[in-house]
Protein backbone atom coordinates (compact mmCIF):
# COMPACT_ATOMS: atom_id res chain seq x y z
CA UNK A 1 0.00 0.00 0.00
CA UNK A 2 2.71 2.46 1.40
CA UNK A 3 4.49 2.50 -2.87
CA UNK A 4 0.89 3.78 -4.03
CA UNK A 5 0.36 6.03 -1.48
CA UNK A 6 3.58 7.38 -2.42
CA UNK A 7 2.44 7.88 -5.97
CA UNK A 8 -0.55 9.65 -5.09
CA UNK A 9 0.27 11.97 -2.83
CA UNK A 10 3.74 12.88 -4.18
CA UNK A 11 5.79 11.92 -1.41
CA UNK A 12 8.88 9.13 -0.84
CA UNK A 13 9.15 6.17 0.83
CA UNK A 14 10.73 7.44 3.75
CA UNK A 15 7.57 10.04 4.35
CA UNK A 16 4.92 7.44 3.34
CA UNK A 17 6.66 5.24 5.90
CA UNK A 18 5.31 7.99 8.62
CA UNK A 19 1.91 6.39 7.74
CA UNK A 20 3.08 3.63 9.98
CA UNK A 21 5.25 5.48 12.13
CA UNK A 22 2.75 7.95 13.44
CA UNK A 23 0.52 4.13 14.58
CA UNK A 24 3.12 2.84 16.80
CA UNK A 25 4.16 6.31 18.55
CA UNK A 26 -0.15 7.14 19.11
CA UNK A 27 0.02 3.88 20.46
CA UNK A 28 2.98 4.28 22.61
CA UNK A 29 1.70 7.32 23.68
CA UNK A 30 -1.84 6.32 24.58
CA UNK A 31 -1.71 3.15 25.71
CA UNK A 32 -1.21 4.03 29.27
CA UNK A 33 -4.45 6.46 29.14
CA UNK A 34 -6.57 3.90 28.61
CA UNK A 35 -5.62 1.47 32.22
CA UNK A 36 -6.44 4.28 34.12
CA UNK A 37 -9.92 4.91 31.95
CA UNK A 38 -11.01 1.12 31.58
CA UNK A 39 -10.50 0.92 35.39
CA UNK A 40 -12.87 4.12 36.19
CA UNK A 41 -15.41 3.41 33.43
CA UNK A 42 -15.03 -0.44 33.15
CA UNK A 43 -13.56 -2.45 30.63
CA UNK A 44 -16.29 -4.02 27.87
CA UNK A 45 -17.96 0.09 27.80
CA UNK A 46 -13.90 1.14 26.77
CA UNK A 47 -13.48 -1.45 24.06
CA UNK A 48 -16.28 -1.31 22.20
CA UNK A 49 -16.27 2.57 22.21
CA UNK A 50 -12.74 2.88 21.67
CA UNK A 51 -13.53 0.29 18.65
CA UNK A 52 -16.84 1.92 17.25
CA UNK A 53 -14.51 5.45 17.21
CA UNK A 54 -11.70 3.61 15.28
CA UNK A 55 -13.63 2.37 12.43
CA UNK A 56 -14.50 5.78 12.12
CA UNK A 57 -11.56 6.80 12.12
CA UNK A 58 -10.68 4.47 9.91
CA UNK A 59 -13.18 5.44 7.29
CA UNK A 60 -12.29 8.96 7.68
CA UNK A 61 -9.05 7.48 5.95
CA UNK A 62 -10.39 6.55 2.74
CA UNK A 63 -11.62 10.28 2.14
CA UNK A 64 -8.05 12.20 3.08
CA UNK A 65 -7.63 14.99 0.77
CA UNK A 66 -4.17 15.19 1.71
CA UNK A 67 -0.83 13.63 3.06
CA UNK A 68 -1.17 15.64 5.75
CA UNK A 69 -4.85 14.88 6.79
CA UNK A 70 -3.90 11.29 6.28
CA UNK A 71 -0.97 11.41 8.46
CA UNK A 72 -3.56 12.68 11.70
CA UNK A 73 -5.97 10.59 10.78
CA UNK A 74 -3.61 7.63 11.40
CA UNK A 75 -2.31 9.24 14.45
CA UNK A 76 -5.74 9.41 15.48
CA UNK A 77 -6.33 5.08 14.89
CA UNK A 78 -3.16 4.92 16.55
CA UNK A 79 -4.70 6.52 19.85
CA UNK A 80 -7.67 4.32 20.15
CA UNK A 81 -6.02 0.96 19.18
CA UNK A 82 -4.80 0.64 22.56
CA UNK A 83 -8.53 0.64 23.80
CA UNK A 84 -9.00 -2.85 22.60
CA UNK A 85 -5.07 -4.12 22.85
CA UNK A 86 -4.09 -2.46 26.53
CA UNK A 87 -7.73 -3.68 27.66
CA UNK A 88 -8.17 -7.23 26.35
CA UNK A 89 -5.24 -8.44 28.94
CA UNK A 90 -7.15 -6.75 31.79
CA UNK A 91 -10.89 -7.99 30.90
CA UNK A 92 -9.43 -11.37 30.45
CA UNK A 93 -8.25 -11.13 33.49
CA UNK A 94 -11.26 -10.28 35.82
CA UNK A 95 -12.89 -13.32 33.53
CA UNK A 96 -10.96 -16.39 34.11
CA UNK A 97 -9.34 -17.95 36.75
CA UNK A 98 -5.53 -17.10 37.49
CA UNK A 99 -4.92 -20.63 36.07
CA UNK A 100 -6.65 -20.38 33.42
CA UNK A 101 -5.43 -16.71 32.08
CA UNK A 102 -1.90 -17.82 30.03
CA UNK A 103 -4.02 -20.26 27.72
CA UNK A 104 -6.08 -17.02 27.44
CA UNK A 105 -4.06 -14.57 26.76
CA UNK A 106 -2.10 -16.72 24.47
CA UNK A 107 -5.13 -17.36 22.39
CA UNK A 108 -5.31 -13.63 22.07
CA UNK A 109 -1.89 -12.79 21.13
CA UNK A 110 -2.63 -15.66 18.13
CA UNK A 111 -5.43 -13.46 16.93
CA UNK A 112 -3.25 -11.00 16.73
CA UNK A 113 -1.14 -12.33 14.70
CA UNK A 114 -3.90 -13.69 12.39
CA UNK A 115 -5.13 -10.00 12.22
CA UNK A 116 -2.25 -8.95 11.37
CA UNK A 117 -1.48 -11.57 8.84
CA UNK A 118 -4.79 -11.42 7.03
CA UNK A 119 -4.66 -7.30 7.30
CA UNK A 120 -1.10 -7.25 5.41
CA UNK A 121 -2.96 -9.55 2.55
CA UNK A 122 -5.68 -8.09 2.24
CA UNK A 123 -4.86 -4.62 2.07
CA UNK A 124 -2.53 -5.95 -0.53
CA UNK A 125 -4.99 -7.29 -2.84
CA UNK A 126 -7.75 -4.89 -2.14
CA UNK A 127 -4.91 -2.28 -3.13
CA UNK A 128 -3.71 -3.51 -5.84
CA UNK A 129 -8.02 -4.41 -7.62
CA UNK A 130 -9.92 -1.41 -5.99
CA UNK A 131 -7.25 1.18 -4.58
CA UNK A 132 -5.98 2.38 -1.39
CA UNK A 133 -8.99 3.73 -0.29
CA UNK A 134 -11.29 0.81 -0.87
CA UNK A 135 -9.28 -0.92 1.62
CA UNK A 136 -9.53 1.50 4.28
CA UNK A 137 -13.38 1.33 3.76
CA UNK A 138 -13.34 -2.42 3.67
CA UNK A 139 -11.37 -2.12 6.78
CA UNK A 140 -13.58 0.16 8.54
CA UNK A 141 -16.36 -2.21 8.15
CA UNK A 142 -14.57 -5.19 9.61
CA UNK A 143 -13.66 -2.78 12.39
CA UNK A 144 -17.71 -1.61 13.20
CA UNK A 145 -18.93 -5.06 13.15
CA UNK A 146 -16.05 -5.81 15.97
CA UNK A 147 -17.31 -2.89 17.90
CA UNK A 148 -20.78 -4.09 17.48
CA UNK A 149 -19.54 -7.60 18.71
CA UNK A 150 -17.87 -6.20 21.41
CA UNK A 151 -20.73 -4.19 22.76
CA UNK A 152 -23.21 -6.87 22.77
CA UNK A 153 -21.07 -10.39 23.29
CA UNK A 154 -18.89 -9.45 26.06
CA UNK A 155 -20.19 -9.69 29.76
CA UNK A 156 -19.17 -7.35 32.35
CA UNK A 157 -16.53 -7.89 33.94
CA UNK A 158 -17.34 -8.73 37.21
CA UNK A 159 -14.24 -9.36 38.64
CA UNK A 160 -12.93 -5.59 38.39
CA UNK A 161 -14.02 -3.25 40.83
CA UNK A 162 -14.45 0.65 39.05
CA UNK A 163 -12.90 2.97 40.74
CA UNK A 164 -12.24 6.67 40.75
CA UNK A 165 -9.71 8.62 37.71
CA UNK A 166 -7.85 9.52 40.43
CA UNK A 167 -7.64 6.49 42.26
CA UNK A 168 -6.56 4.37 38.97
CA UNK A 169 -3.92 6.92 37.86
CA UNK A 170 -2.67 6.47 41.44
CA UNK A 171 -2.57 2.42 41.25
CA UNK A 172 -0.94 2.56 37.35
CA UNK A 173 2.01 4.48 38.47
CA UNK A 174 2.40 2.65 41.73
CA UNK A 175 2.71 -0.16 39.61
CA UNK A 176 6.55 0.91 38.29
CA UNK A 177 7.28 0.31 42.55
CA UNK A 178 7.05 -2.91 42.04
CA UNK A 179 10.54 -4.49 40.91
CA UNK A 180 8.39 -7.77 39.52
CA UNK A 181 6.28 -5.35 37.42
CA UNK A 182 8.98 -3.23 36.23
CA UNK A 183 10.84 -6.08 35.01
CA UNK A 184 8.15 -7.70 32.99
CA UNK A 185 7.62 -4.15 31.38
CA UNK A 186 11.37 -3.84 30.36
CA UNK A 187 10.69 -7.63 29.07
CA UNK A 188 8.03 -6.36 26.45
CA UNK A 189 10.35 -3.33 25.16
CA UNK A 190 13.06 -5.60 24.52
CA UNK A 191 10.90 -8.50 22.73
CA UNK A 192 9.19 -5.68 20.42
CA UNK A 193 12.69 -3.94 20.10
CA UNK A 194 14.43 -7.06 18.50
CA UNK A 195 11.41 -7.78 16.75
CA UNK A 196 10.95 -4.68 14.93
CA UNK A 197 14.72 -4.47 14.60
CA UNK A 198 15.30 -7.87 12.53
CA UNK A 199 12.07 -7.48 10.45
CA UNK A 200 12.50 -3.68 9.69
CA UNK A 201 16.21 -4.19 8.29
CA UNK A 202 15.37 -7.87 7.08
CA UNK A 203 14.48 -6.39 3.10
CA UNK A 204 18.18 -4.84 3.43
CA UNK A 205 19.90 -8.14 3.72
CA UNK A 206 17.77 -10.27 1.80
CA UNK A 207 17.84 -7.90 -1.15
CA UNK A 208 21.67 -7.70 -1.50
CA UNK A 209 24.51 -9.82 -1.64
CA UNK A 210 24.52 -12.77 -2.21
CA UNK A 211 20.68 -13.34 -2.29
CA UNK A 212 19.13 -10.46 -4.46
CA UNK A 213 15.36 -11.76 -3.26
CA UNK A 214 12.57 -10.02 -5.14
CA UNK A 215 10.11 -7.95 -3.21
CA UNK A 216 7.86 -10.88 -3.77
CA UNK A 217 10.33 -13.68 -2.74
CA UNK A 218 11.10 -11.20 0.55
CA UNK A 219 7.62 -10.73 1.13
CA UNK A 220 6.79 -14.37 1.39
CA UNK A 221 9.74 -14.58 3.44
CA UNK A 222 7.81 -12.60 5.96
CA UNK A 223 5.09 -15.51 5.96
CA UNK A 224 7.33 -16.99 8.85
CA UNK A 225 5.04 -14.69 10.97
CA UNK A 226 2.27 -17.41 11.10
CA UNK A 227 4.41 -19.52 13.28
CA UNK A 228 3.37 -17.47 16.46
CA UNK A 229 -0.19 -18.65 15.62
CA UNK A 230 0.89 -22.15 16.56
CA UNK A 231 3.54 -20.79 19.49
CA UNK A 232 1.31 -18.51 21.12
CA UNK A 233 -1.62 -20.84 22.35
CA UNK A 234 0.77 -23.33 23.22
CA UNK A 235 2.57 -21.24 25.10
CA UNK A 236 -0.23 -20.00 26.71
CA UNK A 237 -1.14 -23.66 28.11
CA UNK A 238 2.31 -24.19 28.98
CA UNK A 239 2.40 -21.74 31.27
CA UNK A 240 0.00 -23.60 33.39
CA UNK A 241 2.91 -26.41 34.11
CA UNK A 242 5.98 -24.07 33.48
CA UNK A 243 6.86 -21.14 36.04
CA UNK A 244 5.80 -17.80 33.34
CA UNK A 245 9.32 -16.29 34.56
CA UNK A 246 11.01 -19.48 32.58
CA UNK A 247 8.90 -19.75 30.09
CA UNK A 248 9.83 -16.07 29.45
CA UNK A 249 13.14 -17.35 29.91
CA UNK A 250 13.16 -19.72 27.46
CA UNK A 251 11.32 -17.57 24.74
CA UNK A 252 14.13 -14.83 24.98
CA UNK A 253 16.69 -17.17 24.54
CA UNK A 254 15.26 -18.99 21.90
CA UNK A 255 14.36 -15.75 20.08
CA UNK A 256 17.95 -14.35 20.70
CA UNK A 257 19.52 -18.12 18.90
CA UNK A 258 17.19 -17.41 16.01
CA UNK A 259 18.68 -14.15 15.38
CA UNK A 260 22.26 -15.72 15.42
CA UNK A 261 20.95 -18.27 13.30
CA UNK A 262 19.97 -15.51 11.04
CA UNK A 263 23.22 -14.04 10.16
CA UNK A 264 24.10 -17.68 8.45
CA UNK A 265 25.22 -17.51 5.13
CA UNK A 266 22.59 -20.08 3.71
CA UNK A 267 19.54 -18.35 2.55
CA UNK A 268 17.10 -21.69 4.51
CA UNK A 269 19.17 -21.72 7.61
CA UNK A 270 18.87 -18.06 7.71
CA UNK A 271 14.87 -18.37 7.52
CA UNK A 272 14.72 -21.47 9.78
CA UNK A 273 16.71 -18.77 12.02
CA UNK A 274 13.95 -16.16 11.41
CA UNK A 275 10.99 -19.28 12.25
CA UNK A 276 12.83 -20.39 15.31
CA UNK A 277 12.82 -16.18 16.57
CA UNK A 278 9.33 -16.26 15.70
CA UNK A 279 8.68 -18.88 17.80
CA UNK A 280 11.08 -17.34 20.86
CA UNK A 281 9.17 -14.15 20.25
CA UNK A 282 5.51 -15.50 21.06
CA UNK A 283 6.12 -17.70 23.48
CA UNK A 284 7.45 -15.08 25.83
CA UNK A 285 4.69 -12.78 24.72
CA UNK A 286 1.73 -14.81 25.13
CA UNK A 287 3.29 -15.07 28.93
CA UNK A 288 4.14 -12.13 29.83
CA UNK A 289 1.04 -9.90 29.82
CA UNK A 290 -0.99 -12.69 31.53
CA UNK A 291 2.18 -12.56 34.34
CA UNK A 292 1.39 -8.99 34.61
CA UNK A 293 -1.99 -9.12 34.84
CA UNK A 294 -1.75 -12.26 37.93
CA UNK A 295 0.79 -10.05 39.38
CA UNK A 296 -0.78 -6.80 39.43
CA UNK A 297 -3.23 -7.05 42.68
CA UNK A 298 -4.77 -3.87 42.03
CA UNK A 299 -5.46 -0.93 39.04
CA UNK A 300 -4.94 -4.21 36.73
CA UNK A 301 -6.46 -2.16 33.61
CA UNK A 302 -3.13 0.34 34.49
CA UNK A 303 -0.70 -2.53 34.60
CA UNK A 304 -1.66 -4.51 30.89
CA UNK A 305 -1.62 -0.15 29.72
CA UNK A 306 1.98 0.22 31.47
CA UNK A 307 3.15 -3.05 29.21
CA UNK A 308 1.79 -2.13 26.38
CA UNK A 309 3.42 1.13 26.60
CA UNK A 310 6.77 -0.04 26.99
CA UNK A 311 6.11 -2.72 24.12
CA UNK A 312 5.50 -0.13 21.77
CA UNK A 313 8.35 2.21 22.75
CA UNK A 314 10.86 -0.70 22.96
CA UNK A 315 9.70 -0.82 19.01
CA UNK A 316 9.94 2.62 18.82
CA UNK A 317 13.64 2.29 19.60
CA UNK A 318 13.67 -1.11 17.50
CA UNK A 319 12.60 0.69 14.55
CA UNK A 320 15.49 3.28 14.38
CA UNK A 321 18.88 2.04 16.42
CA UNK A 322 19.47 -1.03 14.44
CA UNK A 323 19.48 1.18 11.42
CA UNK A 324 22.07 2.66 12.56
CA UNK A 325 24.51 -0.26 13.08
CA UNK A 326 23.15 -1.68 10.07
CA UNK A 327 24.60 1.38 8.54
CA UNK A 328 28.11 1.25 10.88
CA UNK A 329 28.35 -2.68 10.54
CA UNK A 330 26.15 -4.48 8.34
CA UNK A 331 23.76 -6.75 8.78
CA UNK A 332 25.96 -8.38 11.72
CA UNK A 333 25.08 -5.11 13.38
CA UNK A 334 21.24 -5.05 13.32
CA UNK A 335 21.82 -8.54 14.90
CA UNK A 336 24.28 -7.78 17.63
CA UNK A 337 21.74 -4.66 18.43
CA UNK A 338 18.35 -7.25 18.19
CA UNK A 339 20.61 -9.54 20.72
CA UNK A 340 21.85 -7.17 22.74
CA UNK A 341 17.80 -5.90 23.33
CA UNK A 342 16.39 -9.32 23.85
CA UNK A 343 19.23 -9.65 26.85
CA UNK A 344 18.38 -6.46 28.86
CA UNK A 345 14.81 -8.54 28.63
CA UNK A 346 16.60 -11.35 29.93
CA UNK A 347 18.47 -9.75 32.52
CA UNK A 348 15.47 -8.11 33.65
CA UNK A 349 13.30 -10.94 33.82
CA UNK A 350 15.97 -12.85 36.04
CA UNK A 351 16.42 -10.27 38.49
CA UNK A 352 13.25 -8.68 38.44
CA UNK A 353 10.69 -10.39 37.96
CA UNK A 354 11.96 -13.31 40.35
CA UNK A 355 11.51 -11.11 43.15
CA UNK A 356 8.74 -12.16 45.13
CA UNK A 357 5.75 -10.08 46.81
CA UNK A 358 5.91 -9.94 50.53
CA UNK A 359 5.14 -13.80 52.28
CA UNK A 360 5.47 -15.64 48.73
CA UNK A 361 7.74 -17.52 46.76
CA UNK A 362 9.31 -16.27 43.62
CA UNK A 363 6.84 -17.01 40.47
């Protein structure tokens, strides 16, 4: 989409690209707004208005006169996204048992990555038959008949107890006092930071030496993304025999070996590299916002907001540093930056999360 867009409105890649970039820093910079707000007003009333207001947002899209307009308009989508994404963890959460939330949670980190799969595709081929715009529309659609769904298939969520603006601002911050908290937060910066980092600067390597991929040999490359549809719900039910802190453990390790495996010099070792950090990459993050929710006693809505805010500035950061060493070192150097990320995860989850709450064991 971002190559016509381009062409319509007159403007390079790198400028187009702010199309995307102005999503992830709204959400970044909303996402904590919305703990604080789901906990006051409760959480099914904040998803399915947050939703209903991003499909029109959405539509309003399809009708930008300009660049410019555009650019807001997707600034604006990027504000309410985290309505549905920093909420889901939370709602979940006053819904199911403690023992039951990982299988949850990873079940809805799996339609994520559906959405995201089938919204790459289809925007695609809508693009390329009916235009930009049509796809926006089409999109907008989809997006009011989840706000519809929302507002009349969820129950309340009986579990959470509303409580004052005030009150859940107070709670959301108190939650960066806790050192288990904290450290789970810094774990979702540094799985989105290598993640954005490798697939950002992936078309780089692929498309020179010695490969010289295609855009359409690099794009199906990128269909390695449907492995955290099978990682994430396993995960998930893993988590109810595995300690979360290990299975985080595990994923960040395995996702940091995939990006070693990536800098091999065979083009299918290099993508069983990029499958194997696919599968490191969801199975830590279908654990670690149902950790956060468990571990957050209070102001829950504020804690999933407070990890989704880090996750989205950790790829922030992912999405410029490794260009940098990729232009200082190569290839070799996005990697060593991706690795280097995933480890201050690591670290953090060792010391920090480990530490346990007053009169309990570690998790």
């Amino acid at each position: 989409m971002l190559p016509v867009i381009s062409r319509e409105f007159g403007v390079g890649p790198a400028r187009a690209g702010l199309t995307v970039s102005a999503v992830v820093l709204a959400v970044a910079a909303a996402s904590s707004f919305y703990g604080p707000l789901a906990d006051a007003l409760g959480r099914r009333r904040v998803m399915a208005g947050a939703t209903a207001l991003l499909a029109l947002a959405t539509l309003a899209c399809a009708f930008a006169p300009s660049f410019s307009v555009l650019l807001v308009l997707r600034a604006m989508q990027g504000v309410l996204v985290p309505g549905v994404t920093a909420v889901s963890v939370a709602y979940a959460g006053d819904r199911f048992r403690n023992a039951d939330l990982p299988a949850v949670v990873g079940g809805i980190i799996a339609a994520s990555v559906v959405g995201g799969l089938a919204g790459r595709v289809l925007s695609g081929a809508i693009t390329a038959n009916a235009g930009w715009r049509a796809a926006f529309v089409a999109f907008a659609i989809v997006t009011l008949a989840a706000a519809l769904a929302l507002a009349r298939g969820l129950a309340p969520a009986t579990g959470a107890p509303v409580i004052g603006w005030a009150s859940a601002t107070r709670g959301m911050l108190g939650h960066l006092r806790d050192p288990r908290l904290l450290g789970a937060y810094l774990v979702g910066a540094s799985l989105f930071f290598g993640w954005i980092g490798i697939f950002t600067y992936l078309p780089y390597h692929l498309a020179g030496a010695p490969w010289h991929l295609t855009t359409g040999q690099i794009s199906a490359v990128y269909l390695v993304y449907a492995a955290g549809v099978v990682a994430s719900p396993i995960a998930g039910r893993l988590a109810g025999r595995i300690p979360p802190r290990r299975l985080i453990g595990i994923g960040l390790v395995v996702e940091a070996l995939g990006m070693l495996a990536a800098l091999a010099g065979s083009l299918p070792l290099a993508i069983a590299g990029l499958l194997v950090l696919v599968l490191g990459t969801f199975t830590a993050q279908a654990v670690a916002p149902g950790f956060v929710n468990v571990t957050a006693r209070t102001a829950k809505g504020g804690a999933s907001a407070l990890y989704l805010t880090f996750y989205y500035v950790g790829g922030t950061l992912g999405s410029a540093v490794p260009g940098l060493a990729l232009h200082a070192a190569g290839w070799p150097g996005v990697v060593a930056t991706c690795v280097a990320g995933v480890g201050v995860g690591f670290v953090a989850n060792w010391l920090l999360c480990g530490r346990p709450p007053r009169g309990r064991a570690p998790v």
